[in-house]
C-alpha atoms as a PDB file:
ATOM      1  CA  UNK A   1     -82.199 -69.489 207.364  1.00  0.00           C
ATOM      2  CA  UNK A   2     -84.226 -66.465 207.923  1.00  0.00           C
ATOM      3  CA  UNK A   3     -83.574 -62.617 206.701  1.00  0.00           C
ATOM      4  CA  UNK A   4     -81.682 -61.671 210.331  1.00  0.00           C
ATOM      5  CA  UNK A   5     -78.994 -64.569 209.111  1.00  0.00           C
ATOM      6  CA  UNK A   6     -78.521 -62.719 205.863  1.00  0.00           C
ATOM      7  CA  UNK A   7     -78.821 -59.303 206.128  1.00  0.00           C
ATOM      8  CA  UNK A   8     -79.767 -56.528 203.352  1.00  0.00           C
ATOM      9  CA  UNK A   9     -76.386 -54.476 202.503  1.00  0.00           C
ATOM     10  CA  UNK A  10     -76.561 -52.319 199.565  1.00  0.00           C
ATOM     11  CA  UNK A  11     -72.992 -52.906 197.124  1.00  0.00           C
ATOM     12  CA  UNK A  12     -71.958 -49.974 195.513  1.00  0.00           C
ATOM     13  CA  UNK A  13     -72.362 -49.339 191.503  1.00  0.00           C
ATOM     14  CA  UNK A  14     -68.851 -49.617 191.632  1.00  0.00           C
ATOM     15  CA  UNK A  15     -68.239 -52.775 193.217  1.00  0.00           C
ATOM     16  CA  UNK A  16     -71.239 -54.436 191.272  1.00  0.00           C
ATOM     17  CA  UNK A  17     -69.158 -53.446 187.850  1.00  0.00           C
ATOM     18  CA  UNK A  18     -65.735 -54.857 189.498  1.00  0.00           C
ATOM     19  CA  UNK A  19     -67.348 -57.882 190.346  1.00  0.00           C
ATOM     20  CA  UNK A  20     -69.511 -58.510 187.082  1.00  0.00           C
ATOM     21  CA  UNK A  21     -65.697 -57.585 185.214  1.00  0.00           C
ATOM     22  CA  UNK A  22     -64.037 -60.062 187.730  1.00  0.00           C
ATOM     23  CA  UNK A  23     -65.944 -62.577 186.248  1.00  0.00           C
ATOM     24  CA  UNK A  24     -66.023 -61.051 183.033  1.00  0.00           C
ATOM     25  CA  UNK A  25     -69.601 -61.717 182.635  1.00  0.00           C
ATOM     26  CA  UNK A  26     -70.700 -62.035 178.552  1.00  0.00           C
ATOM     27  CA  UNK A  27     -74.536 -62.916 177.220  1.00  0.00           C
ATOM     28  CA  UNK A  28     -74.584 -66.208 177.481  1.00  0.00           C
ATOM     29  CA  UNK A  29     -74.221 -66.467 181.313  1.00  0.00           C
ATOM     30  CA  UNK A  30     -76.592 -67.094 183.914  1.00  0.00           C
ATOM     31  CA  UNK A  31     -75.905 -65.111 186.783  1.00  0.00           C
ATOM     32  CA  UNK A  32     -77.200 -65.967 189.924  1.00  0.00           C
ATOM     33  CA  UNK A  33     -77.114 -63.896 193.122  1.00  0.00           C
ATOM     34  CA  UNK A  34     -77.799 -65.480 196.484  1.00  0.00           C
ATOM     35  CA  UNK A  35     -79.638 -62.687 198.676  1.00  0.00           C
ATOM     36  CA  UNK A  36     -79.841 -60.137 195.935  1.00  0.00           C
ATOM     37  CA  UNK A  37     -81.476 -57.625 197.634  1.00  0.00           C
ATOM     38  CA  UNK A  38     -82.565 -55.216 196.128  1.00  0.00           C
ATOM     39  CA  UNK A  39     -81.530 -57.142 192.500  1.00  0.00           C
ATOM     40  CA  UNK A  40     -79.249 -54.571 191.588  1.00  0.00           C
ATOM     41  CA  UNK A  41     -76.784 -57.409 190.877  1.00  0.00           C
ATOM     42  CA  UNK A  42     -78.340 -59.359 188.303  1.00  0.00           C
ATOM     43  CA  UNK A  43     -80.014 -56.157 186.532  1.00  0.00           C
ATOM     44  CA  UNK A  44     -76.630 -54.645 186.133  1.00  0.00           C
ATOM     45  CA  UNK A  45     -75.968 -58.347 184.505  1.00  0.00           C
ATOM     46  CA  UNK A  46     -78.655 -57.726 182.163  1.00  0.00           C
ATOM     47  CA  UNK A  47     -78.304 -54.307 181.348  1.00  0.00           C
ATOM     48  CA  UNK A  48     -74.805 -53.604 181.078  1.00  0.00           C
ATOM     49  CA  UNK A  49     -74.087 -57.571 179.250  1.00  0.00           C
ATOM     50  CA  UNK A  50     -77.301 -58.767 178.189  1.00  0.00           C
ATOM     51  CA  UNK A  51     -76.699 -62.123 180.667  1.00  0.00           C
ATOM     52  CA  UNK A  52     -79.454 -63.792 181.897  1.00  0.00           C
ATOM     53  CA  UNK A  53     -80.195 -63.491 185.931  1.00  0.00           C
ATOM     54  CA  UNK A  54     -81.360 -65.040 188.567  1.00  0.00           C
ATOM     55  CA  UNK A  55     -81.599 -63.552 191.953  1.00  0.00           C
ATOM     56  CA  UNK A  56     -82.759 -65.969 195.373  1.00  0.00           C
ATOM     57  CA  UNK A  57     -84.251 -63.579 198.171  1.00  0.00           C
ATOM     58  CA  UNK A  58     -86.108 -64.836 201.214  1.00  0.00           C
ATOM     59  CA  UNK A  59     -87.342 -61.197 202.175  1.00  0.00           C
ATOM     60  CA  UNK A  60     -90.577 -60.699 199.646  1.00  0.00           C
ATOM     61  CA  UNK A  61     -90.824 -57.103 200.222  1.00  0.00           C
ATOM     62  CA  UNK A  62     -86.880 -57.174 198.337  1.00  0.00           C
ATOM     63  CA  UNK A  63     -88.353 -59.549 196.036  1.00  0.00           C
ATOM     64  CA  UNK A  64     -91.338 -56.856 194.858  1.00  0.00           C
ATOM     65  CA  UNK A  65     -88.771 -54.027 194.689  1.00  0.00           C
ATOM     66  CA  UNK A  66     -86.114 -56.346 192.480  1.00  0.00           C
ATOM     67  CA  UNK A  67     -89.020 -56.688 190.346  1.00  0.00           C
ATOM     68  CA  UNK A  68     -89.723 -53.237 190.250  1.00  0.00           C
ATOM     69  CA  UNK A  69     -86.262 -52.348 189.668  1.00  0.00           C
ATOM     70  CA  UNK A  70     -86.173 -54.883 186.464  1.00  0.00           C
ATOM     71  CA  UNK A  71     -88.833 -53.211 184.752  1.00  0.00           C
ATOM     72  CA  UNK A  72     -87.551 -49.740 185.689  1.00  0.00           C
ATOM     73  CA  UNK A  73     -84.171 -50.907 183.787  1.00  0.00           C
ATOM     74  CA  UNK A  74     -86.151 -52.695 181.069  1.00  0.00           C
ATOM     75  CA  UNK A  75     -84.738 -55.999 181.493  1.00  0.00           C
ATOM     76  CA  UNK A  76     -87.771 -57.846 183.305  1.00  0.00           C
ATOM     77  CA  UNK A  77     -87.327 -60.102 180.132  1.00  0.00           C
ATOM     78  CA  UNK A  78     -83.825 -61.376 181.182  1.00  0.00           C
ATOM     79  CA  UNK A  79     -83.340 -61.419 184.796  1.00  0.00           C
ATOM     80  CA  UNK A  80     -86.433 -63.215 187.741  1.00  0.00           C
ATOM     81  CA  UNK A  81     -86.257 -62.966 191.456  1.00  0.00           C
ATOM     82  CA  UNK A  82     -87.223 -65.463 193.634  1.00  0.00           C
ATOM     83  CA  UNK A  83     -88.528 -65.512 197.218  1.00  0.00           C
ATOM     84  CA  UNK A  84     -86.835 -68.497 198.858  1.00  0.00           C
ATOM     85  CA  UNK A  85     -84.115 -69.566 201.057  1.00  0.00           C
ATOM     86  CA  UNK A  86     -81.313 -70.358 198.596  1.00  0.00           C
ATOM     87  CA  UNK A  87     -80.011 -73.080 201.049  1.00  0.00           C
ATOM     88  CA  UNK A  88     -83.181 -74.737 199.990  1.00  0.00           C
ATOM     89  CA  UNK A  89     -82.960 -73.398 195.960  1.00  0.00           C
ATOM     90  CA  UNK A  90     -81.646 -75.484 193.066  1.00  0.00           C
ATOM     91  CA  UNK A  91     -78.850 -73.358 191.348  1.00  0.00           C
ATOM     92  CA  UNK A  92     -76.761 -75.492 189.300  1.00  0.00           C
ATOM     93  CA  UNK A  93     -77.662 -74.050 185.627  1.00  0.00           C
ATOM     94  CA  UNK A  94     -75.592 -71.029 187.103  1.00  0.00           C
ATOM     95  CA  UNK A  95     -72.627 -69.712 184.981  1.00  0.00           C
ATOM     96  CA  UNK A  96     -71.527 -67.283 187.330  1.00  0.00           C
ATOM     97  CA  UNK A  97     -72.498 -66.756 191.358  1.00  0.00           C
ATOM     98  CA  UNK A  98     -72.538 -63.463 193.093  1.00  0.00           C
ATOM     99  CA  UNK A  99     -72.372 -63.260 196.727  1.00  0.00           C
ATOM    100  CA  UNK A 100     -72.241 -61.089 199.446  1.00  0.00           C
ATOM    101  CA  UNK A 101     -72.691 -63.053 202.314  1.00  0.00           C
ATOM    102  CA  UNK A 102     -71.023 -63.605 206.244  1.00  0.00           C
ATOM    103  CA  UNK A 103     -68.592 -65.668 206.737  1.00  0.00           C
ATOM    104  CA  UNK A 104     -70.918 -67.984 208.807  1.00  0.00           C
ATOM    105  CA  UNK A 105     -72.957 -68.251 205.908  1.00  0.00           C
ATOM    106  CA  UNK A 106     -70.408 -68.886 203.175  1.00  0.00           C
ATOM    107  CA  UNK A 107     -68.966 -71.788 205.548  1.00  0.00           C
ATOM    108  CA  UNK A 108     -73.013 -73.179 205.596  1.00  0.00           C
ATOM    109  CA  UNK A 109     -73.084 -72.988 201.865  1.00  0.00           C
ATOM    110  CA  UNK A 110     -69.277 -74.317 200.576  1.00  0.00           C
ATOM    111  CA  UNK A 111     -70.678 -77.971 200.525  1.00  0.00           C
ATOM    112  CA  UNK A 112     -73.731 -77.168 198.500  1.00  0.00           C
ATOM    113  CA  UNK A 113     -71.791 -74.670 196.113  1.00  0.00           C
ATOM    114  CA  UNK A 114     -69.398 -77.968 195.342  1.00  0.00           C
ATOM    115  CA  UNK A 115     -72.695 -80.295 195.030  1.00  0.00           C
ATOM    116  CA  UNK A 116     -74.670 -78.623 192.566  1.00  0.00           C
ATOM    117  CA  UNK A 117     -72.521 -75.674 190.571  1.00  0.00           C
ATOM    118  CA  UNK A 118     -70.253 -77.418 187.408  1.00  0.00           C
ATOM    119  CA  UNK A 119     -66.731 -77.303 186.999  1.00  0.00           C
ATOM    120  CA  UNK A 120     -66.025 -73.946 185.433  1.00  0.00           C
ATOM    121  CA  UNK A 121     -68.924 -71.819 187.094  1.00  0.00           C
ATOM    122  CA  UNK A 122     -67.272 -68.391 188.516  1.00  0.00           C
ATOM    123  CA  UNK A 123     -67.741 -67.338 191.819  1.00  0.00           C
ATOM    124  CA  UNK A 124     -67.206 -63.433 192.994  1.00  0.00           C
ATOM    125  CA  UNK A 125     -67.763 -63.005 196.677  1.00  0.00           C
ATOM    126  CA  UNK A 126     -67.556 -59.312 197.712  1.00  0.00           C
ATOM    127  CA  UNK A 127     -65.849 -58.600 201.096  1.00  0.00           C
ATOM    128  CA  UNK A 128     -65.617 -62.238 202.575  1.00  0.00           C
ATOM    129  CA  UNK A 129     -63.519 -65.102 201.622  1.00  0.00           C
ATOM    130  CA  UNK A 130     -64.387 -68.550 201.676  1.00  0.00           C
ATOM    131  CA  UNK A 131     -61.431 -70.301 204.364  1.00  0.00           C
ATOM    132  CA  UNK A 132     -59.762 -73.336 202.710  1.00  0.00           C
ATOM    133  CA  UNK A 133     -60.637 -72.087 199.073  1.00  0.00           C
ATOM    134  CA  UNK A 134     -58.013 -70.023 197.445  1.00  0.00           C
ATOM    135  CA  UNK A 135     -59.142 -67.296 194.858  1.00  0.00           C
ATOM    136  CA  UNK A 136     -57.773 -67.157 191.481  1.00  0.00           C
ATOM    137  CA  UNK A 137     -58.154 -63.571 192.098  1.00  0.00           C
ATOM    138  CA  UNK A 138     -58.496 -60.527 194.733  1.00  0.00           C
ATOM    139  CA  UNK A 139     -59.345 -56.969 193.945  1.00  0.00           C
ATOM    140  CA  UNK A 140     -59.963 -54.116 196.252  1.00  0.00           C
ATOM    141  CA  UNK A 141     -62.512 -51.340 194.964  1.00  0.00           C
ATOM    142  CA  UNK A 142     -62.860 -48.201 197.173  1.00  0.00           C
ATOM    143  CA  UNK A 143     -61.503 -50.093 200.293  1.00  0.00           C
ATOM    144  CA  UNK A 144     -63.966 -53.284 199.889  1.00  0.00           C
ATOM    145  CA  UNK A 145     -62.510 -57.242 199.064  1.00  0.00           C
ATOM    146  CA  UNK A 146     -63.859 -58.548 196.343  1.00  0.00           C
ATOM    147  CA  UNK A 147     -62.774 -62.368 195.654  1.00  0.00           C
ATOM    148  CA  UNK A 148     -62.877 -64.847 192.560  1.00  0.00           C
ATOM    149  CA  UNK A 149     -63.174 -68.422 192.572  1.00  0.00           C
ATOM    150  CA  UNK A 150     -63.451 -70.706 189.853  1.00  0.00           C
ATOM    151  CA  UNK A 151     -65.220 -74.506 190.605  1.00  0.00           C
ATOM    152  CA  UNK A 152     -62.630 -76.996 189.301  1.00  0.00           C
END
């Protein structure tokens, strides 16, 4: 997996809030986001609900900014960012998983998702749907999908 395979979209305020809502994320989560970008993701976690955050990023120059961005918001203490490939990464302490990934991608990471995440754990995927999973729930903010699983 390399940074062309998951490319660097910004997600509006708006839809970050919808999909930290979806999964009505509290203080005792651990969010993770798989490409997070920029980290806007998990800091919104931490700033607007005090959760703990984890975000996975293979591109290091988004890894220096996310870190940036944390201490700009003043939550450096809750959330970490982590240059890695998250196909490779070890997230099954998450609570809740944010993703914004292709639908080639989400097909590549379904099996590993079931492997390591624990019955409960909330996933909120914005714009693409994983085939042969059924949300619990489906929102549309300002045109965009944004979908809801739950691991059984």
């Amino acid at each position: 997996m390399n940074a062309q395979d998951v490319p660097f979209f910004e997600t509006p305020d708006s839809v970050v809030e919808a999909m930290l809502e979806m999964a009505k994320v509290h203080e005792d989560d651990l969010v993770y986001d798989l490409g997070s970008g920029d980290g806007r993701i998990v800091i919104a976690a931490a700033e607007a609900r005090r959760a703990r955050g984890v975000g996975i990023e293979i591109d290091p120059d988004l890894v220096e900014q996310s870190n940036h961005n944390a201490r700009e918001a003043g939550v450096e203490e809750l959330v970490t960012f982590v240059q890695g490939d998250f196909f490779e990464s070890d997230f099954s302490d998450a609570t809740v998983l944010m993703l914004y990934l292709q639908p080639h991608v989400n097909k590549k990471l379904r099996p590993i998702l079931a492997e390591q995440l624990s019955p409960g754990t909330r996933i909120v995927s914005h714009r693409y749907e994983f085939r042969d999973w059924s949300p619990i729930e489906r929102i549309k903010v300002e045109g965009r999908s944004i979908f809801l699983y739950v691991i059984p």
